[in-house]
Protein backbone atom coordinates (compact mmCIF):
# COMPACT_ATOMS: atom_id res chain seq x y z
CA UNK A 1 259.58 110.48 171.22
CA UNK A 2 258.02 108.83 168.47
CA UNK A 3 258.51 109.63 164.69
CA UNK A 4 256.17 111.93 162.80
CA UNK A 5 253.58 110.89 161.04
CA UNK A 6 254.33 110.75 157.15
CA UNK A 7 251.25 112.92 156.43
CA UNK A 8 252.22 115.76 159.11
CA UNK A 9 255.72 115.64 157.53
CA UNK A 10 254.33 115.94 153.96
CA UNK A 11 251.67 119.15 155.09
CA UNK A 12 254.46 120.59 156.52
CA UNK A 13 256.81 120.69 153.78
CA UNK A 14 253.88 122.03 150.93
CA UNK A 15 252.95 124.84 153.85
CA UNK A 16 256.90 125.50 153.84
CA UNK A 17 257.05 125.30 150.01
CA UNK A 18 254.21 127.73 149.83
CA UNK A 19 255.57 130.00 152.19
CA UNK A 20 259.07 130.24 150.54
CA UNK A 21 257.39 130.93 147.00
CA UNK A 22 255.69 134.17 148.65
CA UNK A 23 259.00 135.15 150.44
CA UNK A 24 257.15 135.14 153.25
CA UNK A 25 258.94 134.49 156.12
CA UNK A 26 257.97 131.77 159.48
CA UNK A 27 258.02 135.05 161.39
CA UNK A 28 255.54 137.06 159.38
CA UNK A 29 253.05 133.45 158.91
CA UNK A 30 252.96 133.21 162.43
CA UNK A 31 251.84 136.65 162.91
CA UNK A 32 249.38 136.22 160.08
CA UNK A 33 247.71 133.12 161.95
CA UNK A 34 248.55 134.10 165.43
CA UNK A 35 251.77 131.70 166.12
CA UNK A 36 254.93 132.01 166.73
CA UNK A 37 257.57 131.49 164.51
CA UNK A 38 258.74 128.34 166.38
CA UNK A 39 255.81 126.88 166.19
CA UNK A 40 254.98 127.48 162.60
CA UNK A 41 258.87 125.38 162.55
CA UNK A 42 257.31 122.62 164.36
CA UNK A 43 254.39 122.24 162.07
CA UNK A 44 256.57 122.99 158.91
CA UNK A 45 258.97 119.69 160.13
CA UNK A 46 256.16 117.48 160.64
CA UNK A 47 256.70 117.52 164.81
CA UNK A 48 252.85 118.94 165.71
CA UNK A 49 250.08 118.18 163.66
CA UNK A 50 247.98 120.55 162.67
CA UNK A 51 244.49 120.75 163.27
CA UNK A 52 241.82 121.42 160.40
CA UNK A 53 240.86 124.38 161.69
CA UNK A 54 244.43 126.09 161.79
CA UNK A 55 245.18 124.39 158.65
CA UNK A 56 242.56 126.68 157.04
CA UNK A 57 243.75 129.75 158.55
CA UNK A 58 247.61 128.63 156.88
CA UNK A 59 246.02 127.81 153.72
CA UNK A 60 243.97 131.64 153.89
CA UNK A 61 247.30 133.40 154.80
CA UNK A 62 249.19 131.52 152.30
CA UNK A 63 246.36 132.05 149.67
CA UNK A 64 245.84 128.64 148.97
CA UNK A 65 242.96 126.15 149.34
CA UNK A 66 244.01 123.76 152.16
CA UNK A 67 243.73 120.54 149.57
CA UNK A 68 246.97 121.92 148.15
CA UNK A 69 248.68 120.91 151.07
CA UNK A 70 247.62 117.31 150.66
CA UNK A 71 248.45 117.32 147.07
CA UNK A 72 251.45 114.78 145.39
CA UNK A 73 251.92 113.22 149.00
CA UNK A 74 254.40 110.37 148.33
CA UNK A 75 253.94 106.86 148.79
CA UNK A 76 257.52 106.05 150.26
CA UNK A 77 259.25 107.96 152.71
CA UNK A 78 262.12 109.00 150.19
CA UNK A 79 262.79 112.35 150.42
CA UNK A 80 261.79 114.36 147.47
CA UNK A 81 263.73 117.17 146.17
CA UNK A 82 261.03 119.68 145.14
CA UNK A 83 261.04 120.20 149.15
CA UNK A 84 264.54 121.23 149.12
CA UNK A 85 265.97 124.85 149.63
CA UNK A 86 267.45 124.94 146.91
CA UNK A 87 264.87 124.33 144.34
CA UNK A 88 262.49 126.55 146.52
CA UNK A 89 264.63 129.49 145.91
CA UNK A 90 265.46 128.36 142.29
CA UNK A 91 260.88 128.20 141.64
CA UNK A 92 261.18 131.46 143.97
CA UNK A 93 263.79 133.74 141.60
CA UNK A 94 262.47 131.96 138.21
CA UNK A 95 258.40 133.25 139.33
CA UNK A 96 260.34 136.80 140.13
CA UNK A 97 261.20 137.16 136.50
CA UNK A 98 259.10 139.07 134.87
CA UNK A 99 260.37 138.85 131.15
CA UNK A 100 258.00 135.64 129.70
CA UNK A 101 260.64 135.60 127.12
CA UNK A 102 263.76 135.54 129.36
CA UNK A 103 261.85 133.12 131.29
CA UNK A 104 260.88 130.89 128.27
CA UNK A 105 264.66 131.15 127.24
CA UNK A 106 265.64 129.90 130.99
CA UNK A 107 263.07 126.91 130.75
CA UNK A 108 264.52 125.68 127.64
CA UNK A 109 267.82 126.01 128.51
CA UNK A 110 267.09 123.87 131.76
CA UNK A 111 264.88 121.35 129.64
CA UNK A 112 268.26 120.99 126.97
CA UNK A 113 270.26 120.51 130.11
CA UNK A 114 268.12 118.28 131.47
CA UNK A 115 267.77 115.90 128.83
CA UNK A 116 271.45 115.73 127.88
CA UNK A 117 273.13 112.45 128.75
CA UNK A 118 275.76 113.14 131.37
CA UNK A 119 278.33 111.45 128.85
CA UNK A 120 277.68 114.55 126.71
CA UNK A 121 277.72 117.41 129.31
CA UNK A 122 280.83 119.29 129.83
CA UNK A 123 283.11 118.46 132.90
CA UNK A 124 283.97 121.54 135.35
């Protein structure tokens, strides 16, 4: 079986990204667009393309226009870690906060951290 193609993996992942954001789960897209949750897994991995026309029925359930999808594609096949889990759910619980000056206070203390040499950060 041959590989899948770079641009069906990248769709994929901003239709999963999307998805996890809303909480929504492949279940509840799939019933939304008429799939089933295993085959809103295949598209979200990249193994089925997706056609234009189901592409803007995702993009209407998702509440999105369907150029977002295509949006920050990368131009090597490293992976990139805004597609991971865990800083889904770490976007997913920062949007859920509804305090702008908690959430300020969280941004800045990521932005210190993140900007800190290592040399300088405390060992655990």
């Amino acid at each position: 079986m041959p590989s899948p193609h770079p641009i069906d993996v990248h769709v994929g992942r901003r239709i999963r990204q999307r998805r996890i954001l809303l909480g929504m789960t492949q279940e509840r897209l799939g019933a939304a667009v008429g799939l089933s949750f295993q085959m809103v897994q295949k598209y979200e991995v990249g193994i089925n393309g997706i056609s234009a026309s189901r592409l803007v029925e995702l993009a209407n359930a998702l509440d999105v226009p369907p150029s977002l999808f295509f949006e920050g594609r990368p131009r090597s096949s490293a992976k990139v870690p805004l597609y991971k889990r865990e800083t889904l759910e770490l976007v997913h619980a920062y949007l859920a906060i509804h305090n702008p000056t908690v959430r300020e206070s969280i941004a800045e203390t990521i932005r210190a951290i993140a900007t800190t040499p290592l040399s300088h950060r405390r060992r655990s």
